[in-house]
N, C-alpha and C. Protein backbone atom coordinates (compact mmCIF):
# COMPACT_ATOMS: atom_id res chain seq x y z
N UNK A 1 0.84 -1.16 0.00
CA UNK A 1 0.00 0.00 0.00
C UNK A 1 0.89 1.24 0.00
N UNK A 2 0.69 2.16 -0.77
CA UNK A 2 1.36 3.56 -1.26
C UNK A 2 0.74 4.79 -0.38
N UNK A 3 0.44 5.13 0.77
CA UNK A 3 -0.68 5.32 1.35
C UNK A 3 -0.23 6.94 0.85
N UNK A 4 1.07 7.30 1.02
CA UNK A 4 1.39 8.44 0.76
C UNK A 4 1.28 9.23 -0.44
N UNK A 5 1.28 8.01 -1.42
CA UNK A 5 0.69 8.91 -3.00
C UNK A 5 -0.16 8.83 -3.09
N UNK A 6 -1.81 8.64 -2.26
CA UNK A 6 -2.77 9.20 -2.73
C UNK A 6 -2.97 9.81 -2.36
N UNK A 7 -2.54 10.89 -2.02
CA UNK A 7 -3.20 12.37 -1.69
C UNK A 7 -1.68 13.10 -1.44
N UNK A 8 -2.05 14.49 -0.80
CA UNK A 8 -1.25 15.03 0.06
C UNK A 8 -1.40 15.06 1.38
N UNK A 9 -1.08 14.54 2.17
CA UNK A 9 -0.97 14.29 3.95
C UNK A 9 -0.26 14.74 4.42
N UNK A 10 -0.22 14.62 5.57
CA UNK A 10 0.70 15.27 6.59
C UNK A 10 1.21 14.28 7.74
N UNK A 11 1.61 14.57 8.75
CA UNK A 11 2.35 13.70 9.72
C UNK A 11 1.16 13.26 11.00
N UNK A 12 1.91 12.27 11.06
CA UNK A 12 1.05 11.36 12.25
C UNK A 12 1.95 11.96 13.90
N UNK A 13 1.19 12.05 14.77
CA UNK A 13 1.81 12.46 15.98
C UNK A 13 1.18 11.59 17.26
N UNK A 14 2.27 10.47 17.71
CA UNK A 14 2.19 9.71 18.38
C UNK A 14 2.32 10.13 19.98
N UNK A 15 1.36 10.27 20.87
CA UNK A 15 1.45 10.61 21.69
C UNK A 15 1.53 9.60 23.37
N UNK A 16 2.42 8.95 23.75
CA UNK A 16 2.29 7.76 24.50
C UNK A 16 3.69 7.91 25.80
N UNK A 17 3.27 7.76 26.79
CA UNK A 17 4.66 8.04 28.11
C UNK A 17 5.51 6.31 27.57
N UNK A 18 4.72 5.95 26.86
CA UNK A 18 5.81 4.46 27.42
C UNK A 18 6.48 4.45 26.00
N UNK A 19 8.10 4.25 25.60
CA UNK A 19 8.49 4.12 24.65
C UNK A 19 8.48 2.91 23.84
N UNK A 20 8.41 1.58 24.80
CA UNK A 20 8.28 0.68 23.85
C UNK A 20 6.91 0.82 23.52
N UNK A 21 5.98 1.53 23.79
CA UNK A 21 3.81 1.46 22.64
C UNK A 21 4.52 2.12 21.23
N UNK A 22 5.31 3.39 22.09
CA UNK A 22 5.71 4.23 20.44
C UNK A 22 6.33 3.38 19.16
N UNK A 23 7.58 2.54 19.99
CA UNK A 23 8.21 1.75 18.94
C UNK A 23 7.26 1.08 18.14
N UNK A 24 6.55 0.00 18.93
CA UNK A 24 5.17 -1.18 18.28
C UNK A 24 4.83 0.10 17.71
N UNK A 25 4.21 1.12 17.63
CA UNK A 25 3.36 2.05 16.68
C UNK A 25 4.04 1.85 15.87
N UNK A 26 4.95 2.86 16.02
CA UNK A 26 6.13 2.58 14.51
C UNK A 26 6.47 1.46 13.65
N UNK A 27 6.58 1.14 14.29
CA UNK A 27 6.97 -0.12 13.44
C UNK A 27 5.53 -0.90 12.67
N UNK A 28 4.57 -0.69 13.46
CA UNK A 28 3.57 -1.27 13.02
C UNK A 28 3.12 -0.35 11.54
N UNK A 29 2.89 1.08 11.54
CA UNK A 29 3.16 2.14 10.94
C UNK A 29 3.51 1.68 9.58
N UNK A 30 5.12 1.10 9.60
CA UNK A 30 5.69 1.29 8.83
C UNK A 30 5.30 0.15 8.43
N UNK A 31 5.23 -0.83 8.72
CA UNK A 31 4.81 -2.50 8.17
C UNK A 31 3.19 -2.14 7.19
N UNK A 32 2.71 -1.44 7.72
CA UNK A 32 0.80 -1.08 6.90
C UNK A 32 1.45 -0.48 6.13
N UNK A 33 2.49 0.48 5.29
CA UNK A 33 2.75 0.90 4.40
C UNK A 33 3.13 2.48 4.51
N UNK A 34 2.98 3.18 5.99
CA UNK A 34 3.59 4.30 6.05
C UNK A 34 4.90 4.57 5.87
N UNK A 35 5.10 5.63 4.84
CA UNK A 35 6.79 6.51 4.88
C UNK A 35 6.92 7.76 5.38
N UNK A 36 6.03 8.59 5.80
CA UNK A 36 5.73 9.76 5.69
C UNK A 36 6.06 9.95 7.28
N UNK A 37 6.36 10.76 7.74
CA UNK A 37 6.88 11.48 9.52
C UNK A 37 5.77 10.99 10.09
N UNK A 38 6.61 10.48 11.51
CA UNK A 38 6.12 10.32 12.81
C UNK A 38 6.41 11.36 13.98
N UNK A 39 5.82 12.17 14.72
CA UNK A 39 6.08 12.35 15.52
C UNK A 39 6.14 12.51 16.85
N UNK A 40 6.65 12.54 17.59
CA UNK A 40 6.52 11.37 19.24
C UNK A 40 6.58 12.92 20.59
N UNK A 41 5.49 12.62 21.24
CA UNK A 41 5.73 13.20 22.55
C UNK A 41 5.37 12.33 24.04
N UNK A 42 5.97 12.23 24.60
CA UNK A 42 5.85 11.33 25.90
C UNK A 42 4.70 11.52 26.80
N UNK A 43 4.08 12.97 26.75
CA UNK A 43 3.16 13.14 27.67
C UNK A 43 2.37 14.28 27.01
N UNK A 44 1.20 14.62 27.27
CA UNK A 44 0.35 16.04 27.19
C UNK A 44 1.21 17.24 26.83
N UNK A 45 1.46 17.23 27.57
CA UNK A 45 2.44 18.17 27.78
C UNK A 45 3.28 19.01 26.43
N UNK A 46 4.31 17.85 26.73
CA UNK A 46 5.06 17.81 24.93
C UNK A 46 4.14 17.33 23.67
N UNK A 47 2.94 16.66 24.16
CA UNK A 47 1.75 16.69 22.28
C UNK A 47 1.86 18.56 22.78
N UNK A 48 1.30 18.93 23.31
CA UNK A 48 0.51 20.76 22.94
C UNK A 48 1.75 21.09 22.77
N UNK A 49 3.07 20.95 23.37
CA UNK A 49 4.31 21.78 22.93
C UNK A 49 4.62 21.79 21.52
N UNK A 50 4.63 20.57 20.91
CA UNK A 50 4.99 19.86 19.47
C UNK A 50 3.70 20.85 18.68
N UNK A 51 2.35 20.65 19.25
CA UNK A 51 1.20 21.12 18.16
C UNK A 51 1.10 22.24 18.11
N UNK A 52 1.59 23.73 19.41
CA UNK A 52 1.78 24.55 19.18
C UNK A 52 2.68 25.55 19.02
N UNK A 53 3.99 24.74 18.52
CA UNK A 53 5.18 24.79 18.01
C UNK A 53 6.34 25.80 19.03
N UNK A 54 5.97 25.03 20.30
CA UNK A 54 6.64 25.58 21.27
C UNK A 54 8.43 25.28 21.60
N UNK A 55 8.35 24.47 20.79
CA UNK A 55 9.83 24.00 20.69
C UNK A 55 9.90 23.84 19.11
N UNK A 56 10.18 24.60 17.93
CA UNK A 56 10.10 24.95 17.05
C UNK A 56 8.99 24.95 16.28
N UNK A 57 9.36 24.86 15.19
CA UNK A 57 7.93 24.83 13.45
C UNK A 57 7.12 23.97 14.08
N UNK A 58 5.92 24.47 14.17
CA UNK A 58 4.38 23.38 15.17
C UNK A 58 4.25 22.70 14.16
N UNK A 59 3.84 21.45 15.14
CA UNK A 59 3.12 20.36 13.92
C UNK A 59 2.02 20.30 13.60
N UNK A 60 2.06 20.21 12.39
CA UNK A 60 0.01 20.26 11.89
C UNK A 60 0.31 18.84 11.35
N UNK A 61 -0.05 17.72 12.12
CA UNK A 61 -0.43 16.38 11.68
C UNK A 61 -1.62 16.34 11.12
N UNK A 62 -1.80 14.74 10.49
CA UNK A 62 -2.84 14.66 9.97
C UNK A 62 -4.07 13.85 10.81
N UNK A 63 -3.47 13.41 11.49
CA UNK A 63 -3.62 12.34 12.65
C UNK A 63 -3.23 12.56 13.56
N UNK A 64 -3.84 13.02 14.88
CA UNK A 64 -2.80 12.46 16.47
C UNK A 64 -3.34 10.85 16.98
N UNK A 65 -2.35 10.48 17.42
CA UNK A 65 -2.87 8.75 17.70
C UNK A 65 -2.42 9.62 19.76
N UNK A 66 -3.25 9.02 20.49
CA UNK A 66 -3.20 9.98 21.65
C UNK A 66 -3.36 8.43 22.62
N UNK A 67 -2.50 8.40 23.56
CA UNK A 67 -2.94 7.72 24.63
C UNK A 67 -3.25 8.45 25.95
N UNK A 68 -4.39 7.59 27.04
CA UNK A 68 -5.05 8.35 28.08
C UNK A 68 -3.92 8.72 29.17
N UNK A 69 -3.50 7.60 29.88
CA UNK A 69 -2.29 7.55 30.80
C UNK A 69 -1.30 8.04 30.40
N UNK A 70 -0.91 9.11 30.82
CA UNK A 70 0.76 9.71 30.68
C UNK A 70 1.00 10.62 31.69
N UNK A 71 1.78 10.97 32.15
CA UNK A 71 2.26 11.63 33.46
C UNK A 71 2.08 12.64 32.81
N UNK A 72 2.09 13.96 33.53
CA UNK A 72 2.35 16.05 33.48
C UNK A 72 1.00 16.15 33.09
N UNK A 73 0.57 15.44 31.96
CA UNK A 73 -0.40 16.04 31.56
C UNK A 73 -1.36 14.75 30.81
N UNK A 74 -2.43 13.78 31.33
CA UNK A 74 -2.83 13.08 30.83
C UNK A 74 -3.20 13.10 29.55
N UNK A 75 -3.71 12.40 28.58
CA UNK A 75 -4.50 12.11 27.82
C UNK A 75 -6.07 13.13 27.52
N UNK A 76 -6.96 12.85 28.30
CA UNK A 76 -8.03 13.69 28.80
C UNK A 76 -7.86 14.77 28.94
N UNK A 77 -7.09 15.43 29.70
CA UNK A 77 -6.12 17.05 29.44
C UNK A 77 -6.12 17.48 28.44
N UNK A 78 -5.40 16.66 27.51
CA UNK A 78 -4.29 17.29 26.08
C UNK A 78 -5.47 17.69 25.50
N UNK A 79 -6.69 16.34 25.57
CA UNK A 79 -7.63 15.83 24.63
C UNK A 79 -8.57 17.81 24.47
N UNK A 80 -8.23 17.77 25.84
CA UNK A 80 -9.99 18.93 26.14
C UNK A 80 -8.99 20.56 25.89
N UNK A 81 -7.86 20.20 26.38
CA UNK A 81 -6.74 21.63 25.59
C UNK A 81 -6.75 21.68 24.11
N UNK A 82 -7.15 20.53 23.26
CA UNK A 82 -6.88 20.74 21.92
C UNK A 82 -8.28 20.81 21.85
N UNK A 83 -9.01 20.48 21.64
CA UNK A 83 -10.53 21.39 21.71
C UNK A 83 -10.69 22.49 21.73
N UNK A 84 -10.27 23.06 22.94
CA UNK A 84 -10.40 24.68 23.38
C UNK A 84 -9.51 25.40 22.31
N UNK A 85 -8.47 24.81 21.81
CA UNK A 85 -7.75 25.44 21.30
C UNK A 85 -7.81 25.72 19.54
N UNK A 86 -8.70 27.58 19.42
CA UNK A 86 -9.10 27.87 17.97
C UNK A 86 -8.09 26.68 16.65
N UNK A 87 -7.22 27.07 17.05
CA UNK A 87 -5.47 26.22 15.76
C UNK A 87 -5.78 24.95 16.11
N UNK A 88 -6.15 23.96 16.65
CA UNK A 88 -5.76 22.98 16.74
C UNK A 88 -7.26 22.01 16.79
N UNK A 89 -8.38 22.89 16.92
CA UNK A 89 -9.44 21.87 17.35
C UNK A 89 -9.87 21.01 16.50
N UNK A 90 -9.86 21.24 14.95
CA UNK A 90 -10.25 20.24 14.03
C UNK A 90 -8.83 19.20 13.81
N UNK A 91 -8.38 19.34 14.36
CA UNK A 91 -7.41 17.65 14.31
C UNK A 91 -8.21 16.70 14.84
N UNK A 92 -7.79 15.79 13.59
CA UNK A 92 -8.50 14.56 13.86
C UNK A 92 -7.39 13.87 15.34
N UNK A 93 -8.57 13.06 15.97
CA UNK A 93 -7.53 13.07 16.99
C UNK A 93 -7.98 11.28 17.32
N UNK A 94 -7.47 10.32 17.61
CA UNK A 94 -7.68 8.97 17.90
C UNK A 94 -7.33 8.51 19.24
N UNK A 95 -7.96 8.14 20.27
CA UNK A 95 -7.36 7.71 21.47
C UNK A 95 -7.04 5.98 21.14
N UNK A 96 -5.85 5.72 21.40
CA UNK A 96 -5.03 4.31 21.75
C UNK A 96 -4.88 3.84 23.33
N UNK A 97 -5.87 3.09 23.50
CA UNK A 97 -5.41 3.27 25.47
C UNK A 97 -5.73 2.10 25.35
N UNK A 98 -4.90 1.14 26.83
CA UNK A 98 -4.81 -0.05 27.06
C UNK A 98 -5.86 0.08 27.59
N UNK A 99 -7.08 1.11 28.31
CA UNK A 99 -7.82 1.27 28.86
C UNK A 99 -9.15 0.48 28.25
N UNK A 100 -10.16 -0.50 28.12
CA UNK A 100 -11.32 -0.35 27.96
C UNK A 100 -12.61 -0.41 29.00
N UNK A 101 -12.56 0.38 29.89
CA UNK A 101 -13.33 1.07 30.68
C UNK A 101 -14.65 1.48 30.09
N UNK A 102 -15.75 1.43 30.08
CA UNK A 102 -16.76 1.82 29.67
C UNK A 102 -17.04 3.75 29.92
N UNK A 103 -16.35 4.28 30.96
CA UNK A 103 -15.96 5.49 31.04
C UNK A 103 -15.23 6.31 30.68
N UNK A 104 -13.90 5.64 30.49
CA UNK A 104 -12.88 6.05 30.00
C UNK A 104 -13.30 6.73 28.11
N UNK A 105 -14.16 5.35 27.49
CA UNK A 105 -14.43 5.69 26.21
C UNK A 105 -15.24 6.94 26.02
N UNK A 106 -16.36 6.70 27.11
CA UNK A 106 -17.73 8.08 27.24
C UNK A 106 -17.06 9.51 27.07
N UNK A 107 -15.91 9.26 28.38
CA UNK A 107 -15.37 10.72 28.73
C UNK A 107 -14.43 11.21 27.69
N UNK A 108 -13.60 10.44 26.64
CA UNK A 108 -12.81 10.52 25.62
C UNK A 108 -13.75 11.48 24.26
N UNK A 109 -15.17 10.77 24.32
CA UNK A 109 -15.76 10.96 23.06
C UNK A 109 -16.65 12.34 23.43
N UNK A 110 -16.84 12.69 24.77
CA UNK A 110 -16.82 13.73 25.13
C UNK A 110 -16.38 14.75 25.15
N UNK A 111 -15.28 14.87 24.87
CA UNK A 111 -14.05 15.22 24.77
C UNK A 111 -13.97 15.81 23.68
N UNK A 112 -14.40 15.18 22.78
CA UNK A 112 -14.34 15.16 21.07
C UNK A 112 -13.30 14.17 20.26
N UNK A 113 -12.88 13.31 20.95
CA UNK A 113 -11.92 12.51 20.24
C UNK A 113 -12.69 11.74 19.22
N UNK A 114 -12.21 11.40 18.00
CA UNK A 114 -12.68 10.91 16.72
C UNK A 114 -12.91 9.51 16.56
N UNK A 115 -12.22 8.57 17.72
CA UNK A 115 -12.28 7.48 17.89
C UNK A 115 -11.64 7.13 18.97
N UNK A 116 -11.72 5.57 19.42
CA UNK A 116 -11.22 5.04 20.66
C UNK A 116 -11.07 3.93 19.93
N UNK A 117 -9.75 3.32 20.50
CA UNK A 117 -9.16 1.77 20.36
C UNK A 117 -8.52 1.10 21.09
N UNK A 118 -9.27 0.43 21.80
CA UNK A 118 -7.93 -0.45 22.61
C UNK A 118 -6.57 -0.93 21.95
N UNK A 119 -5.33 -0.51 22.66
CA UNK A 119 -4.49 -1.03 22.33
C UNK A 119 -4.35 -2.81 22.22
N UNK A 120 -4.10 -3.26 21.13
CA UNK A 120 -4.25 -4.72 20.44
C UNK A 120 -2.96 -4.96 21.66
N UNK A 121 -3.24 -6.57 21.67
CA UNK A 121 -2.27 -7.74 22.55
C UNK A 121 -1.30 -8.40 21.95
N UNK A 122 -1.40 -8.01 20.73
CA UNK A 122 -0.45 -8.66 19.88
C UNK A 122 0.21 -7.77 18.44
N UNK A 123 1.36 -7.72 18.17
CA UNK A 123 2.34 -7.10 16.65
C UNK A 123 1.13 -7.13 15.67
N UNK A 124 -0.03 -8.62 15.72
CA UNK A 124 0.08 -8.60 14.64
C UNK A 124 -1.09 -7.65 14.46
N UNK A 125 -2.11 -7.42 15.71
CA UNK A 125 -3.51 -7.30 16.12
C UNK A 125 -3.08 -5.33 15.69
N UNK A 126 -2.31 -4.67 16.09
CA UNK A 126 -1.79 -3.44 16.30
C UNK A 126 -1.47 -2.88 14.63
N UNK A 127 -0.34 -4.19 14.18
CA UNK A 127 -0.44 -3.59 12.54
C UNK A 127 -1.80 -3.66 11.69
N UNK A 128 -2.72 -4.68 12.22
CA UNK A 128 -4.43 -4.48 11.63
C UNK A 128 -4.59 -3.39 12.20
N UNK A 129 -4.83 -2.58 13.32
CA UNK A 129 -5.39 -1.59 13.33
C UNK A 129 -4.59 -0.43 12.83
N UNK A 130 -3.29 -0.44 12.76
CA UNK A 130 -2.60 0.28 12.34
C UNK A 130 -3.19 0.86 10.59
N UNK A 131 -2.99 -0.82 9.97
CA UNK A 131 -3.67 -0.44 8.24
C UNK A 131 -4.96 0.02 8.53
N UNK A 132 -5.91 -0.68 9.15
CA UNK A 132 -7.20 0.12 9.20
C UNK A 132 -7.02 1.56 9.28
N UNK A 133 -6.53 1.99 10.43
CA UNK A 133 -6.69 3.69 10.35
C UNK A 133 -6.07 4.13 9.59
N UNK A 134 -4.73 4.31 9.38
CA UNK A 134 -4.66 4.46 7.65
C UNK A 134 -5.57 4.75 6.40
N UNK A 135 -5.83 3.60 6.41
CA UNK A 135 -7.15 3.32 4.70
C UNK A 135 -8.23 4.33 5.69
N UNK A 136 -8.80 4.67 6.94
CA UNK A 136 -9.78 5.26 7.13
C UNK A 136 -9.30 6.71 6.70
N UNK A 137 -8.61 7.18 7.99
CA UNK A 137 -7.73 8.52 7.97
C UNK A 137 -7.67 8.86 6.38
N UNK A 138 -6.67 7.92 5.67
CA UNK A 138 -5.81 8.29 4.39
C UNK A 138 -6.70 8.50 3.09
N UNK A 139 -7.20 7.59 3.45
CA UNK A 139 -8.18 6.87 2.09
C UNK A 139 -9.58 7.24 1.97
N UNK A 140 -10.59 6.90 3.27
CA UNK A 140 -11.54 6.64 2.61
C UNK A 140 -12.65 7.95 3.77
N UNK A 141 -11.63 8.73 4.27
CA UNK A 141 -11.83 10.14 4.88
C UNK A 141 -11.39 11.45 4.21
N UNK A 142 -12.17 12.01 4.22
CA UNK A 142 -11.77 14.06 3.94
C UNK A 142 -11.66 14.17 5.64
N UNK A 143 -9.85 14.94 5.23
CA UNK A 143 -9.47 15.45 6.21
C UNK A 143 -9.24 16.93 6.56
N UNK A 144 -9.63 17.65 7.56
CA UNK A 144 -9.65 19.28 7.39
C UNK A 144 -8.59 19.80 7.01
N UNK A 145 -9.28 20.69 5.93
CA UNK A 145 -7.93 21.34 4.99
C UNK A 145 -6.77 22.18 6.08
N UNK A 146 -5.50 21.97 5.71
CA UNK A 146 -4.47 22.55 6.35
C UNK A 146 -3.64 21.30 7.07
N UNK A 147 -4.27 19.81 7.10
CA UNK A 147 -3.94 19.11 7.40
C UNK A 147 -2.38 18.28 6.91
N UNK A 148 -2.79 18.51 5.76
CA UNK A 148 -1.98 18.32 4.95
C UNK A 148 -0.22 19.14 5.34
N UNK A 149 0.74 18.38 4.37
CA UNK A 149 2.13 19.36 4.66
C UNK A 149 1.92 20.60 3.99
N UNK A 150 3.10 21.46 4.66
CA UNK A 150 2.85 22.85 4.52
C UNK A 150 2.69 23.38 4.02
């Protein structure tokens, strides 16, 4: 899959405290057919630093993949700061949480997050959802203009 030549896109921004979820993302990422930038912040915190280009050129992804649990600044935080926030509120935004709590999902979609997924138990379960959002996101979604690279 060429996911990057059909259209013009922009970067995915992986948001997760634990480094080995980021790696499995990545890698999973790259196995569904992504080439195009990843970019990684450990907590809330550093996603709004990265999205409002507080430590250089902000990122306008096309995708944030967001997990709930992260220290400074949870998940739910970032989630309801990028809402409020005029620049940033139409990002599509995906929660990844080991979490499936029947609350956790309510209060996420409350939130405005675009989707919820439990993080898969297995490489192989993670690169399926990985291609799925992809072909959704990439393919078979209109994404808000500006999304795209610069």
């Amino acid at each position: 899959m060429k996911l990057a030549e059909t259209r013009a896109i922009g970067d995915i921004v992986i948001a997760d405290d634990d480094p080995d979820d980021r790696s499995l993302a990545l890698d999973a990422l790259a196995f569904s057919g992504w080439n195009r930038g990843v970019r990684q912040a450990a907590n809330g915190e550093e996603l709004l630093s990265l999205l409002r280009g507080k430590q250089g050129k902000p990122a306008r992804p096309a995708l944030v993949l967001l997990d709930l649990n992260m220290p400074r600044k949870n998940g739910f935080e970032a989630l309801q700061e990028i809402r409020r926030d005029e620049g940033l509120r139409d990002l599509p935004v995906v929660v990844l949480s080991t979490s499936r709590d029947e609350e956790d999902v309510l209060r996420s979609f409350r939130l405005g997050c675009n989707a919820y997924h439990s993080k898969p138990d297995s490489f192989a379960a993670l690169e399926g959802l990985m291609a799925e959002l992809l072909r959704y996101w990439f393919e078979s979604s209109e994404i808000p203009h500006g999304a795209g690279p610069g």
